[in-house]
C-alpha atoms as a PDB file:
ATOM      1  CA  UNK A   1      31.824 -35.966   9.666  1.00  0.00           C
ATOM      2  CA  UNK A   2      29.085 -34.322   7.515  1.00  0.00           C
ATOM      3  CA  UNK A   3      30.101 -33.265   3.678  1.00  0.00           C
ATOM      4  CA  UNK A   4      29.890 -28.923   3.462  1.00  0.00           C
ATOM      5  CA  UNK A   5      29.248 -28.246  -0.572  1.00  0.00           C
ATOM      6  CA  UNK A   6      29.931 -24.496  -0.287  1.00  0.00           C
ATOM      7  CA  UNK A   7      29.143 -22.064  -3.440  1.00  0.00           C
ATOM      8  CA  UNK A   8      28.684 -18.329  -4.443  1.00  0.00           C
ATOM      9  CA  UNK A   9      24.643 -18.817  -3.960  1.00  0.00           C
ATOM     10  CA  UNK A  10      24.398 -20.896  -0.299  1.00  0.00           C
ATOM     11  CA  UNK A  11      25.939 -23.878   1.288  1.00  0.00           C
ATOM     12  CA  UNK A  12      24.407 -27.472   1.424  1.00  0.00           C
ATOM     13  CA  UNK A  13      25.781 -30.387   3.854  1.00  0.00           C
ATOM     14  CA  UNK A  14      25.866 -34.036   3.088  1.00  0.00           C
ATOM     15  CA  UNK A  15      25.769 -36.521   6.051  1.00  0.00           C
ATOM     16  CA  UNK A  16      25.279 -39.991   5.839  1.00  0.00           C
ATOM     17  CA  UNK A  17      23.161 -40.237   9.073  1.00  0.00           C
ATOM     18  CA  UNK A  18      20.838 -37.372   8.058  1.00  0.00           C
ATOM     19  CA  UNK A  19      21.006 -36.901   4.296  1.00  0.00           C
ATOM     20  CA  UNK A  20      21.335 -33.923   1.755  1.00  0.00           C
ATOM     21  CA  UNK A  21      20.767 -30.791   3.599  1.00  0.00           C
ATOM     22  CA  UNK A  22      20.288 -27.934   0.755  1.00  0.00           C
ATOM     23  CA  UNK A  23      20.535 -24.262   1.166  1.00  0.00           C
ATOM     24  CA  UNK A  24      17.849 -22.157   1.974  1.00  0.00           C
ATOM     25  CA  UNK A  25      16.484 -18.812   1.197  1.00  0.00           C
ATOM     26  CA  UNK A  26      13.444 -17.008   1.010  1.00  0.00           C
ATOM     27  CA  UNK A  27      11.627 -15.481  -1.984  1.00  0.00           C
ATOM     28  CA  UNK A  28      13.492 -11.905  -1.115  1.00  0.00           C
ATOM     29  CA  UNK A  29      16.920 -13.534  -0.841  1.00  0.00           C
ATOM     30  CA  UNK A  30      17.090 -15.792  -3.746  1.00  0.00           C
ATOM     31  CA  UNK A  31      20.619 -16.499  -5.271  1.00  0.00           C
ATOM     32  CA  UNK A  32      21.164 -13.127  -7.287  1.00  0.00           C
ATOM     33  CA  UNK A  33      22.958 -14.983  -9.814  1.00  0.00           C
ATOM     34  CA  UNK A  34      21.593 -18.571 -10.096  1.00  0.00           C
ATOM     35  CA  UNK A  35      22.281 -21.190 -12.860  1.00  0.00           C
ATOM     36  CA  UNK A  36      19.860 -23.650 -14.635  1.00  0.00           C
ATOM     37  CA  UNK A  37      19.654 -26.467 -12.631  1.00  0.00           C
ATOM     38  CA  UNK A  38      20.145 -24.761  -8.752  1.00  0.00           C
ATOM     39  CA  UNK A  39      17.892 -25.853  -6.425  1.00  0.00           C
ATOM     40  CA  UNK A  40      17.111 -25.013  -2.697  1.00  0.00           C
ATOM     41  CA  UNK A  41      14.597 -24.551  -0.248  1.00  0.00           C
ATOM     42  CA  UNK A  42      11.979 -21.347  -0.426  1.00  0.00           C
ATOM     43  CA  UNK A  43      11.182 -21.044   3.341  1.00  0.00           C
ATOM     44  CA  UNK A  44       8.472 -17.980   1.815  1.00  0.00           C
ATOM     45  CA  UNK A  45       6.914 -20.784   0.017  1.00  0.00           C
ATOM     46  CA  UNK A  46       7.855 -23.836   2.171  1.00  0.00           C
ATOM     47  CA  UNK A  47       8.866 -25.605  -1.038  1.00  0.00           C
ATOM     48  CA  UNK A  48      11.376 -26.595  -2.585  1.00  0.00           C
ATOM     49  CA  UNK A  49      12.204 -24.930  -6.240  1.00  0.00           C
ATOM     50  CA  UNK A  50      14.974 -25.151  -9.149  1.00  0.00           C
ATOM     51  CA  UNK A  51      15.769 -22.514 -11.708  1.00  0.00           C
ATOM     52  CA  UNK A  52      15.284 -23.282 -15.135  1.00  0.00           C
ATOM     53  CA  UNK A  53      17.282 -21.309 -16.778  1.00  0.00           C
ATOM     54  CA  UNK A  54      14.942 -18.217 -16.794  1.00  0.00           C
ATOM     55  CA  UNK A  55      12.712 -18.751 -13.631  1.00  0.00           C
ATOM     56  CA  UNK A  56      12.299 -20.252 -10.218  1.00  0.00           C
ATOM     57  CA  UNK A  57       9.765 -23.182 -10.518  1.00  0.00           C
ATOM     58  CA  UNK A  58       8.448 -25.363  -7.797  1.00  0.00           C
ATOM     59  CA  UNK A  59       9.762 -28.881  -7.973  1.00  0.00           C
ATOM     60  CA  UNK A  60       7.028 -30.592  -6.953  1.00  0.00           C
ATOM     61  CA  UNK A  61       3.509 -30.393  -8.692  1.00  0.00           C
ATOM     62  CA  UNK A  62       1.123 -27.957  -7.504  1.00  0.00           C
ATOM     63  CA  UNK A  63      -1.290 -30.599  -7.142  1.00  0.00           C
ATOM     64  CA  UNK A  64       0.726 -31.860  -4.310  1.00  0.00           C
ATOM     65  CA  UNK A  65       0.193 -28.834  -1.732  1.00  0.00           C
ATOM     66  CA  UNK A  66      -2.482 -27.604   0.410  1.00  0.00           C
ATOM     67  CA  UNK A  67      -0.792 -24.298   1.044  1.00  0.00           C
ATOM     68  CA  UNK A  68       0.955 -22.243  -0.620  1.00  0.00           C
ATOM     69  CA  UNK A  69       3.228 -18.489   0.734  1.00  0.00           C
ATOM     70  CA  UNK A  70       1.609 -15.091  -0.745  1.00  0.00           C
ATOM     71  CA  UNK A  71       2.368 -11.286  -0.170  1.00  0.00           C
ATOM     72  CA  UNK A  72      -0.144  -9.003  -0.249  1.00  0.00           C
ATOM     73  CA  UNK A  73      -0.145  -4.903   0.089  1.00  0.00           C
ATOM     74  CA  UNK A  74      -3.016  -3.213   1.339  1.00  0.00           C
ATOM     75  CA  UNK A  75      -4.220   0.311   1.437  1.00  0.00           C
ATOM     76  CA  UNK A  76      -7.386   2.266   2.647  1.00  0.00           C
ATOM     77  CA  UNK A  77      -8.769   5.125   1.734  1.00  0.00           C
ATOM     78  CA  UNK A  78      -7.386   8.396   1.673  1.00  0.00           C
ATOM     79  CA  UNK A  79      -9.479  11.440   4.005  1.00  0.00           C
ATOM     80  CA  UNK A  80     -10.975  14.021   2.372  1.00  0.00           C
ATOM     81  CA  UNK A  81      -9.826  17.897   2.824  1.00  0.00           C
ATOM     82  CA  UNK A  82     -11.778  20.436   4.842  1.00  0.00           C
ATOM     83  CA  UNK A  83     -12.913  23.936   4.129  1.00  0.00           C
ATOM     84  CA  UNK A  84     -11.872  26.464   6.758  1.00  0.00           C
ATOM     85  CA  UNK A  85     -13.787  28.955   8.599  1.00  0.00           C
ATOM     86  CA  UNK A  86     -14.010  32.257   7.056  1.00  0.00           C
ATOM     87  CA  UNK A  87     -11.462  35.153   8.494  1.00  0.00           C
ATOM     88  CA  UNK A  88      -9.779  32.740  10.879  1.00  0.00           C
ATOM     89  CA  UNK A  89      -7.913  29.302   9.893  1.00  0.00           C
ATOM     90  CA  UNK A  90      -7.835  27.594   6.426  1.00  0.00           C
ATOM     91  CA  UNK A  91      -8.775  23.997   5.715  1.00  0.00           C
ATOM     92  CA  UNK A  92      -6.539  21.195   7.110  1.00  0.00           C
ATOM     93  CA  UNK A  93      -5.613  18.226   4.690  1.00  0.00           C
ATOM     94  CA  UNK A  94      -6.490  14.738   4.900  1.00  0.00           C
ATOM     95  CA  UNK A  95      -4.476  11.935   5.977  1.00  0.00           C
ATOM     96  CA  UNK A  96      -3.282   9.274   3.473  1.00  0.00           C
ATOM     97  CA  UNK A  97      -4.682   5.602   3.840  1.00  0.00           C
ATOM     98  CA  UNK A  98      -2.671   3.379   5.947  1.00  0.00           C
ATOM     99  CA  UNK A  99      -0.635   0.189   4.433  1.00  0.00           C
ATOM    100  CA  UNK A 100      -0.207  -3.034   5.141  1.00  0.00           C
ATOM    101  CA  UNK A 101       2.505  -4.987   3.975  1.00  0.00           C
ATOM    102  CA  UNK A 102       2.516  -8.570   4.612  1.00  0.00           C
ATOM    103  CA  UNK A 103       2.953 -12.508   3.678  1.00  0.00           C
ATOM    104  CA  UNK A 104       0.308 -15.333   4.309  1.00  0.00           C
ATOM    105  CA  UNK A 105       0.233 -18.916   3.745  1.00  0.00           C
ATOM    106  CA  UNK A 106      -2.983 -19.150   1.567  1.00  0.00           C
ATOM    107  CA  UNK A 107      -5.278 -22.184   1.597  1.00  0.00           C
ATOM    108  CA  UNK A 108      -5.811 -24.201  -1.900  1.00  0.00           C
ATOM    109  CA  UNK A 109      -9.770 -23.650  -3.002  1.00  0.00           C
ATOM    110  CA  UNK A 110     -10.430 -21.428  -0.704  1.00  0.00           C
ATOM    111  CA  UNK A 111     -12.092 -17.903  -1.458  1.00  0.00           C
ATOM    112  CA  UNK A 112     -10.600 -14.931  -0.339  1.00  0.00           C
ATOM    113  CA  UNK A 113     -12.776 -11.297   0.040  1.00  0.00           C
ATOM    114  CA  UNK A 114     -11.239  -8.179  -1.173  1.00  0.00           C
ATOM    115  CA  UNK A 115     -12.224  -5.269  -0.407  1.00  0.00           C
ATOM    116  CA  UNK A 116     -10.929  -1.914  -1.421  1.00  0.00           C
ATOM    117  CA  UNK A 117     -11.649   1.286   0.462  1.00  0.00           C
ATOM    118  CA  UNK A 118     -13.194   4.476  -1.175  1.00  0.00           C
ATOM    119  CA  UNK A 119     -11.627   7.906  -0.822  1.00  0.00           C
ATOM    120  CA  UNK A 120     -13.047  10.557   1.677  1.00  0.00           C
ATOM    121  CA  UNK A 121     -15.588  13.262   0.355  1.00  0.00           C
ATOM    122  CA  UNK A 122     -14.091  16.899   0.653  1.00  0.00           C
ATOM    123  CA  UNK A 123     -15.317  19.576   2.332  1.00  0.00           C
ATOM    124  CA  UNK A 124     -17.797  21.929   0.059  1.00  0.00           C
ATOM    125  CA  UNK A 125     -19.056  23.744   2.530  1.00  0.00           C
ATOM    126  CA  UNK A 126     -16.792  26.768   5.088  1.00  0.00           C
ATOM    127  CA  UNK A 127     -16.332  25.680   8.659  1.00  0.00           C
ATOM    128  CA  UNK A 128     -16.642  21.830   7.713  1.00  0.00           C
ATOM    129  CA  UNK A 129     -14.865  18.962   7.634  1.00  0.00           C
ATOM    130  CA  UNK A 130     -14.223  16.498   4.768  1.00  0.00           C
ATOM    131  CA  UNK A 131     -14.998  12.567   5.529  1.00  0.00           C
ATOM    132  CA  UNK A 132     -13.024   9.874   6.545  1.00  0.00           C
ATOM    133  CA  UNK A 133     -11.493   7.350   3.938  1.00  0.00           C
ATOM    134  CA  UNK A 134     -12.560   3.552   4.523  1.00  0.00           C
ATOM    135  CA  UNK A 135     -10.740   0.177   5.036  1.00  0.00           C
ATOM    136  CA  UNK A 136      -9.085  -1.786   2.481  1.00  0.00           C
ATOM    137  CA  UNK A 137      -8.776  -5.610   3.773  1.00  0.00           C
ATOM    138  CA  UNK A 138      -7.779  -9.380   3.097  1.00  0.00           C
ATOM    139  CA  UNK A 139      -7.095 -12.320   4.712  1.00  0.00           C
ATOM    140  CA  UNK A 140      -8.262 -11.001   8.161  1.00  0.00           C
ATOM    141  CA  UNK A 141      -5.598  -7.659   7.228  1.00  0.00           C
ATOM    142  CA  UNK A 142      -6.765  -4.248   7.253  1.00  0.00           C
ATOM    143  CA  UNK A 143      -5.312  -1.060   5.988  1.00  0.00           C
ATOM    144  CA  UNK A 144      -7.373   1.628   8.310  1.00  0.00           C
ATOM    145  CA  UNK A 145      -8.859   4.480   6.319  1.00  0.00           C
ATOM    146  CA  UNK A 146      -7.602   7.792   6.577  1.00  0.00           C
ATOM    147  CA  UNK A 147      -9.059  10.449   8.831  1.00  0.00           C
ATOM    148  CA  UNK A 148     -10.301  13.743   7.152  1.00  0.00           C
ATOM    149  CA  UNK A 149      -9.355  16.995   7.383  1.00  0.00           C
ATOM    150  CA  UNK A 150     -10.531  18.991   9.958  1.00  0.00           C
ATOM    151  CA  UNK A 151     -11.652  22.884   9.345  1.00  0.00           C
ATOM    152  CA  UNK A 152     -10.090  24.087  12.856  1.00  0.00           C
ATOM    153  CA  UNK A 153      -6.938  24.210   9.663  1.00  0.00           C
ATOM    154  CA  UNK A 154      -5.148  20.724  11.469  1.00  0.00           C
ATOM    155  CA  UNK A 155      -4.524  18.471   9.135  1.00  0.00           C
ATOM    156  CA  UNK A 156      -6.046  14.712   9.544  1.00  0.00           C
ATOM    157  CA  UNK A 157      -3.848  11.351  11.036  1.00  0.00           C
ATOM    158  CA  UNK A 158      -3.436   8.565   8.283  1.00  0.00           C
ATOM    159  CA  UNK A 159      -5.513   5.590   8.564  1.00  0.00           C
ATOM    160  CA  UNK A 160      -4.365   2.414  11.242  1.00  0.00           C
ATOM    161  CA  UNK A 161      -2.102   0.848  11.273  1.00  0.00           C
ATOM    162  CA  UNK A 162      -0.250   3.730  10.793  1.00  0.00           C
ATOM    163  CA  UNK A 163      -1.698   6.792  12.693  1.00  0.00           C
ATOM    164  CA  UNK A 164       0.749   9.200  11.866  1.00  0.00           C
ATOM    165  CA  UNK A 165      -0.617  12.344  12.669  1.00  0.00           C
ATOM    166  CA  UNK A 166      -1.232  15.674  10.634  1.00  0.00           C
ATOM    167  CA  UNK A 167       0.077  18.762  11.872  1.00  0.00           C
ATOM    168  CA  UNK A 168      -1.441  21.482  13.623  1.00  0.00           C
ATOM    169  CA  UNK A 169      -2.480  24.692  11.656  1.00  0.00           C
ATOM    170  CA  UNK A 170       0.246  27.662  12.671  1.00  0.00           C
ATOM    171  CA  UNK A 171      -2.336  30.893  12.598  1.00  0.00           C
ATOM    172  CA  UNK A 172      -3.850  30.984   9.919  1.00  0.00           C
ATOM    173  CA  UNK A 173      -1.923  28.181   7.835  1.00  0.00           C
ATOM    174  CA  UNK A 174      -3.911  24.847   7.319  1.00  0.00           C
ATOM    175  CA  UNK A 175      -1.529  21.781   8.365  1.00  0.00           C
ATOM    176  CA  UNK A 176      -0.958  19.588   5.975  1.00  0.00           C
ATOM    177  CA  UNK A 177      -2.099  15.744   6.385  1.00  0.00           C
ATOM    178  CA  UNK A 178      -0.311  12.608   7.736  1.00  0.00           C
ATOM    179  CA  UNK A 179       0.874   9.978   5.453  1.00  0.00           C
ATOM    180  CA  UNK A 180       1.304   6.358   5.739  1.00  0.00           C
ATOM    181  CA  UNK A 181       5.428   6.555   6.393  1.00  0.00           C
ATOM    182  CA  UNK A 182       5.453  10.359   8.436  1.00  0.00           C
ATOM    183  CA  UNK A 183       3.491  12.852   9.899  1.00  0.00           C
ATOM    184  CA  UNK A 184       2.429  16.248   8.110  1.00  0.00           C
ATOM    185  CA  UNK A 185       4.331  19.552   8.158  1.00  0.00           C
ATOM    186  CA  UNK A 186       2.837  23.035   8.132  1.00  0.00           C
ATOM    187  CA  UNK A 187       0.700  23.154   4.704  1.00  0.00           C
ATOM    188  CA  UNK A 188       2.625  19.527   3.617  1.00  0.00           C
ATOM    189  CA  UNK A 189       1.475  16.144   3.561  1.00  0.00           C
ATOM    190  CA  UNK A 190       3.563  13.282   5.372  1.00  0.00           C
ATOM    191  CA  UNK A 191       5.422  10.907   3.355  1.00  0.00           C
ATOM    192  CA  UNK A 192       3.819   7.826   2.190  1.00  0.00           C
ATOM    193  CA  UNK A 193       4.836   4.224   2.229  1.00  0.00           C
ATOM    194  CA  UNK A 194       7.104   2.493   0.056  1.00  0.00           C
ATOM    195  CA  UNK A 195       6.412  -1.198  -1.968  1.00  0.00           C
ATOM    196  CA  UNK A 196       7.828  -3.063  -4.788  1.00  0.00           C
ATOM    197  CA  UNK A 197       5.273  -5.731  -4.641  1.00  0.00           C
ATOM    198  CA  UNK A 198       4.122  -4.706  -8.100  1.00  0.00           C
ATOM    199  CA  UNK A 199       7.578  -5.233  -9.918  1.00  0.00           C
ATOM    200  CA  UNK A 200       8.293  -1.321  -9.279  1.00  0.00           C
ATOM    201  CA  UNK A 201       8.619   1.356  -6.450  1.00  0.00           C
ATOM    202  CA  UNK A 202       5.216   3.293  -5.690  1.00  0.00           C
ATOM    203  CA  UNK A 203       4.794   5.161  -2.627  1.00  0.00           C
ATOM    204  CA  UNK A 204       0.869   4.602  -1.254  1.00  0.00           C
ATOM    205  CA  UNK A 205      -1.003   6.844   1.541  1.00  0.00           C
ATOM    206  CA  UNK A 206       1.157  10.205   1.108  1.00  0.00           C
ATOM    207  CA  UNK A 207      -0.411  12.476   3.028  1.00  0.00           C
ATOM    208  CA  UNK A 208      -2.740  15.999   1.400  1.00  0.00           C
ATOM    209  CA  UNK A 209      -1.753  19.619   1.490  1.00  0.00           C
ATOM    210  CA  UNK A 210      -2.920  22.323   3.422  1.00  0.00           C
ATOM    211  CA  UNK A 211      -3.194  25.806   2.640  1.00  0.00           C
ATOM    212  CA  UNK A 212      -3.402  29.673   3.012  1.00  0.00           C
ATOM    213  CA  UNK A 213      -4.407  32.960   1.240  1.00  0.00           C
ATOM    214  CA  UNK A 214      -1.204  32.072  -0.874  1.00  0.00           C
ATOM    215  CA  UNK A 215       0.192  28.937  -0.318  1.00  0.00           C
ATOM    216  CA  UNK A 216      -0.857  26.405  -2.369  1.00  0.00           C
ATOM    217  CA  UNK A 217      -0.047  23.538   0.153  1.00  0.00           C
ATOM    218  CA  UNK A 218       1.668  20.269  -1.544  1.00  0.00           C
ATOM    219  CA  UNK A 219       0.140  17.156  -1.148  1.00  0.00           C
ATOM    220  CA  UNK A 220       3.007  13.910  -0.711  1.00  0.00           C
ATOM    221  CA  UNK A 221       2.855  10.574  -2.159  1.00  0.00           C
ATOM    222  CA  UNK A 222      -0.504  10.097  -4.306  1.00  0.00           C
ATOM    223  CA  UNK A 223      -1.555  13.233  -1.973  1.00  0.00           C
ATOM    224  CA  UNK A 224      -3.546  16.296  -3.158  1.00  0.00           C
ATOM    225  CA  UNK A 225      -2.295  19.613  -3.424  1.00  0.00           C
ATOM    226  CA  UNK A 226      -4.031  22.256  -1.086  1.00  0.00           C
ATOM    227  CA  UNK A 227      -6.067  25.444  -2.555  1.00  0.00           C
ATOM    228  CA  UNK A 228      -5.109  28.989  -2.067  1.00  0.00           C
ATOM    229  CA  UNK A 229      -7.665  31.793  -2.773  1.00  0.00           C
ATOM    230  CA  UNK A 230      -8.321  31.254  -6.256  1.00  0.00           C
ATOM    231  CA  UNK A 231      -6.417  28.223  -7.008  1.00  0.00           C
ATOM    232  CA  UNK A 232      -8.738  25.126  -7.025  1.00  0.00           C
ATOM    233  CA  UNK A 233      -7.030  21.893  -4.458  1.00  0.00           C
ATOM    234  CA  UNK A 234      -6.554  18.483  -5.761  1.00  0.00           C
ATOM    235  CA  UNK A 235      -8.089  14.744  -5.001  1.00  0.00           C
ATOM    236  CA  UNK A 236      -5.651  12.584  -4.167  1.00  0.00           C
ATOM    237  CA  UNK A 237      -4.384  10.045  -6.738  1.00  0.00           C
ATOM    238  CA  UNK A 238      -6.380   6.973  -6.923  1.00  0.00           C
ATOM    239  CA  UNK A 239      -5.670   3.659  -6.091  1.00  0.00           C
ATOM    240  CA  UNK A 240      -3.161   5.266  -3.781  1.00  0.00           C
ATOM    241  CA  UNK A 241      -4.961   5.890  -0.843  1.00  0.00           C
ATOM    242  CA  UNK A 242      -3.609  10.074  -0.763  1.00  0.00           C
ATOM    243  CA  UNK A 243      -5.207  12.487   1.436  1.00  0.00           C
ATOM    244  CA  UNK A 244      -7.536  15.371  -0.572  1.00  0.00           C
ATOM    245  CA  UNK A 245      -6.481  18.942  -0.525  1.00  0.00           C
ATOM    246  CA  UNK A 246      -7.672  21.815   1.399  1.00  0.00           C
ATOM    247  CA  UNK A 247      -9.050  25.045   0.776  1.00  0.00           C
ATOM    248  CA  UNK A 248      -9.122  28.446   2.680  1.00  0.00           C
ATOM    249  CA  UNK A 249     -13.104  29.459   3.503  1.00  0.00           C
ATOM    250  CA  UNK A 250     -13.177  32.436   0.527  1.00  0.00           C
ATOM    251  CA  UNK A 251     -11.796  29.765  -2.349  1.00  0.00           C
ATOM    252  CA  UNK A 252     -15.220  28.982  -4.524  1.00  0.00           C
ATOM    253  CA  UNK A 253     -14.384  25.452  -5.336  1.00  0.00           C
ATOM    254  CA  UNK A 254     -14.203  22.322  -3.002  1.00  0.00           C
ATOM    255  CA  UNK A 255     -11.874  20.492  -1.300  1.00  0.00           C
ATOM    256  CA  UNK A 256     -10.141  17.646  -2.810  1.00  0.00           C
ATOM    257  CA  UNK A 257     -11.463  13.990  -2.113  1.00  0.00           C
ATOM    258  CA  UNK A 258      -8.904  11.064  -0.372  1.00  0.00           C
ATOM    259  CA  UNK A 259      -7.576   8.852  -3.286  1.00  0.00           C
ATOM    260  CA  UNK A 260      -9.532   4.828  -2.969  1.00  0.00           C
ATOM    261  CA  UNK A 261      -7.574   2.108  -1.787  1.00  0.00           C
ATOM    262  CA  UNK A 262      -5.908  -0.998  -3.666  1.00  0.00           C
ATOM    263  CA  UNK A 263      -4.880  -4.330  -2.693  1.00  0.00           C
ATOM    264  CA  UNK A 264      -2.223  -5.675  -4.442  1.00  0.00           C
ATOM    265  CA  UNK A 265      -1.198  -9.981  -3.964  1.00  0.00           C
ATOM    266  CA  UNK A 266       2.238 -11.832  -5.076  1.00  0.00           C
ATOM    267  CA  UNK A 267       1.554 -15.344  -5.758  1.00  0.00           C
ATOM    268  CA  UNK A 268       4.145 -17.939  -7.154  1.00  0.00           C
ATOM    269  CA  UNK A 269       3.217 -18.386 -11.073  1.00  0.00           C
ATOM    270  CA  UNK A 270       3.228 -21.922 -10.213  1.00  0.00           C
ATOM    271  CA  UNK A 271       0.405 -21.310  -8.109  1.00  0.00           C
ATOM    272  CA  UNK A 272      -2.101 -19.143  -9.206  1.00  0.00           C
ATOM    273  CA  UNK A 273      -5.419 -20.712  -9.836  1.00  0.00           C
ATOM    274  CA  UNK A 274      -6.505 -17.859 -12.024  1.00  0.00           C
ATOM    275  CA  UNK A 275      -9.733 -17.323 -10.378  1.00  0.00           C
ATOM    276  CA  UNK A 276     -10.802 -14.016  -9.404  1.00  0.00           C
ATOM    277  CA  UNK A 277     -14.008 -11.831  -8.955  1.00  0.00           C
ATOM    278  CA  UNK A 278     -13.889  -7.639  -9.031  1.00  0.00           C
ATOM    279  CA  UNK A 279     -12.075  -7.588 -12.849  1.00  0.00           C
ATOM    280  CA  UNK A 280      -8.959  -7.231 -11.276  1.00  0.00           C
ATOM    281  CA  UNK A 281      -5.388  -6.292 -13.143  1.00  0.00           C
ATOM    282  CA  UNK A 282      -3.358  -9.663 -13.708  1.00  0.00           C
ATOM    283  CA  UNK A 283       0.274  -9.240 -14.330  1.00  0.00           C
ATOM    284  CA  UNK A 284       4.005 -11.044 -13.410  1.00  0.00           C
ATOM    285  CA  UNK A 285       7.014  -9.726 -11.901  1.00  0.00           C
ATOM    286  CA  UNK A 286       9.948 -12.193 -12.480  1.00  0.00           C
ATOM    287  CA  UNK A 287       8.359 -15.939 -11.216  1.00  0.00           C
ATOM    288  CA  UNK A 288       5.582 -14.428  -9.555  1.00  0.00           C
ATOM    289  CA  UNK A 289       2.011 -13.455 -10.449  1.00  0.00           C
ATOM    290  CA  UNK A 290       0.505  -9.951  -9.318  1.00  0.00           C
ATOM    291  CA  UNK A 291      -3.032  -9.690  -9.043  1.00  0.00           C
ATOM    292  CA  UNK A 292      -4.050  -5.804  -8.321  1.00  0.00           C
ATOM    293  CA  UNK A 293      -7.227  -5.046  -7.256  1.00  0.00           C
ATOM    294  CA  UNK A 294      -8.668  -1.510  -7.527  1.00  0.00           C
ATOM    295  CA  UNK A 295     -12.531  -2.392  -6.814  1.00  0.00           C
ATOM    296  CA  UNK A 296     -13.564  -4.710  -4.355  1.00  0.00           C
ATOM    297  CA  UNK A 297     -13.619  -9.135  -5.188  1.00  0.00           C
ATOM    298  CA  UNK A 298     -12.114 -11.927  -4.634  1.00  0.00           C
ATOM    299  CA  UNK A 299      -9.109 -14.720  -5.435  1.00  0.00           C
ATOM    300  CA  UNK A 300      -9.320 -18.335  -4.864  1.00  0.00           C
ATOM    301  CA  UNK A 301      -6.091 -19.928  -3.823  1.00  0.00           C
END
């Protein structure tokens, strides 16, 4: 009959026909209260790992793996706001850049491309739509661009995977864009989506506002604010992937532009190889390593 060794952080069995059985977790579920010497399997990182006191470590050297487990965020482009058609309907917003969130097992020596999407250009003309966001990807990953503002005053869909849509102008109200986690409301933006992959909570791909003769619409989530008469909109926040503002036709100044995309990766400390292209921002969050890329590069595993 095996051996159970039960404790406040897992359970791990002892059998003399099969061995020590440890306890298992991921990199999300980790003991919340471990001790300096715990050890278990990282089914994330398909490896097993101790605590030292301060951090998880691998137990074996890194030397002795061909794989390793990553996370990686991804987000596009936001869309750029539209200029709406004199007398009629004011400029719909654009739609916040869609996000991936995901986990990868990434080959050792082996290059990875990065690239980050650009915001959408806003409308600077009446009667005319801004542009579309582009693609952030990695690893064979996208996060789809958002789509722009449209000057019919309906507000523009987030990028794939997403696709939440913007909402359709009521009368003479622009609708305000969709984000990455909802779709728009009248002169809103939709809600973005959420991520801790950095260390902290940021909401990416909120969607732009929309707007009217005197409603400055509010943009959600990294989204821009929309542009009443005389009140100039907003780009959306970069790096975020938010949808631009819109304007009514009679405002003087242009519609906002989508916010660019980032891609953000969570590597085990253990295993980052420290070689990137594209400059990008190197931090850590507890055991892991967070490589944030706001331009366009590369990491080798």
């Amino acid at each position: 009959m095996p051996l159970i060794l039960t404790g406040t952080s897992g359970s791990s069995t002892l059998d003399s026909s099969t061995g020590l059985a440890v306890a298992t977790w991921t990199t999300g579920t980790r003991p919340s209260s471990p001790v300096a010497g715990q050890i278990g399997y990282n089914t994330t990182t398909s490896s097993m790992e101790f605590y030292n006191g301060s951090s998880w470590n691998i137990v074996a050297p890194t030397s002795a793996f061909t794989t390793y487990g990553a996370s990686y965020l991804i987000v596009g482009g936001g869309g750029g706001g539209s200029k709406g058609t004199s007398g009629t309907t004011y400029g719909g917003a654009g739609g916040g850049g869609g996000t991936v969130l995901t986990s990868a097992l990434l080959t050792v020596g082996t290059s990875y491309t990065v690239t980050v999407g650009g915001g959408g250009a806003g409308s600077t003309a009446n009667a005319t739509n801004g542009t579309a966001g582009t693609s952030s990807s990695f690893n064979s990953s996208t996060g789809g661009g958002g789509v722009f503002g449209n000057a019919n005053g309906n507000g523009g869909a987030s990028g794939t995977p997403q696709s939440n849509a913007g909402v359709v102008r009521s009368t003479i109200t622009g609708g305000g864009g969709g984000g990455a986690g909802g779709a728009g409301s009248t002169t809103t933006g939709g809600a973005g989506s959420s991520s801790s992959i950095s260390g902290v909570s940021v909401n990416y791909g909120g969607g732009g506002g929309g707007s009217n003769d005197s409603v400055n619409g509010s943009g959600t989530d990294g989204g821009g604010n929309g542009g009443a008469i005389n009140t100039a909109p907003t780009s959306g926040t970069a790096n975020r992937g938010g949808g631009g503002g819109s304007t009514r036709a009679e405002n003087p100044n242009n519609a906002g532009a989508g916010g660019s995309g980032v891609v953000i990766l969570s590597v085990p400390s253990s295993f980052y190889s420290g070689t990137t292209t594209g400059s990008p921002t190197v931090t850590t969050s507890g055991s892991n390593t967070i490589i944030t890329f706001t331009a366009s590069g590369s990491y080798t595993a």
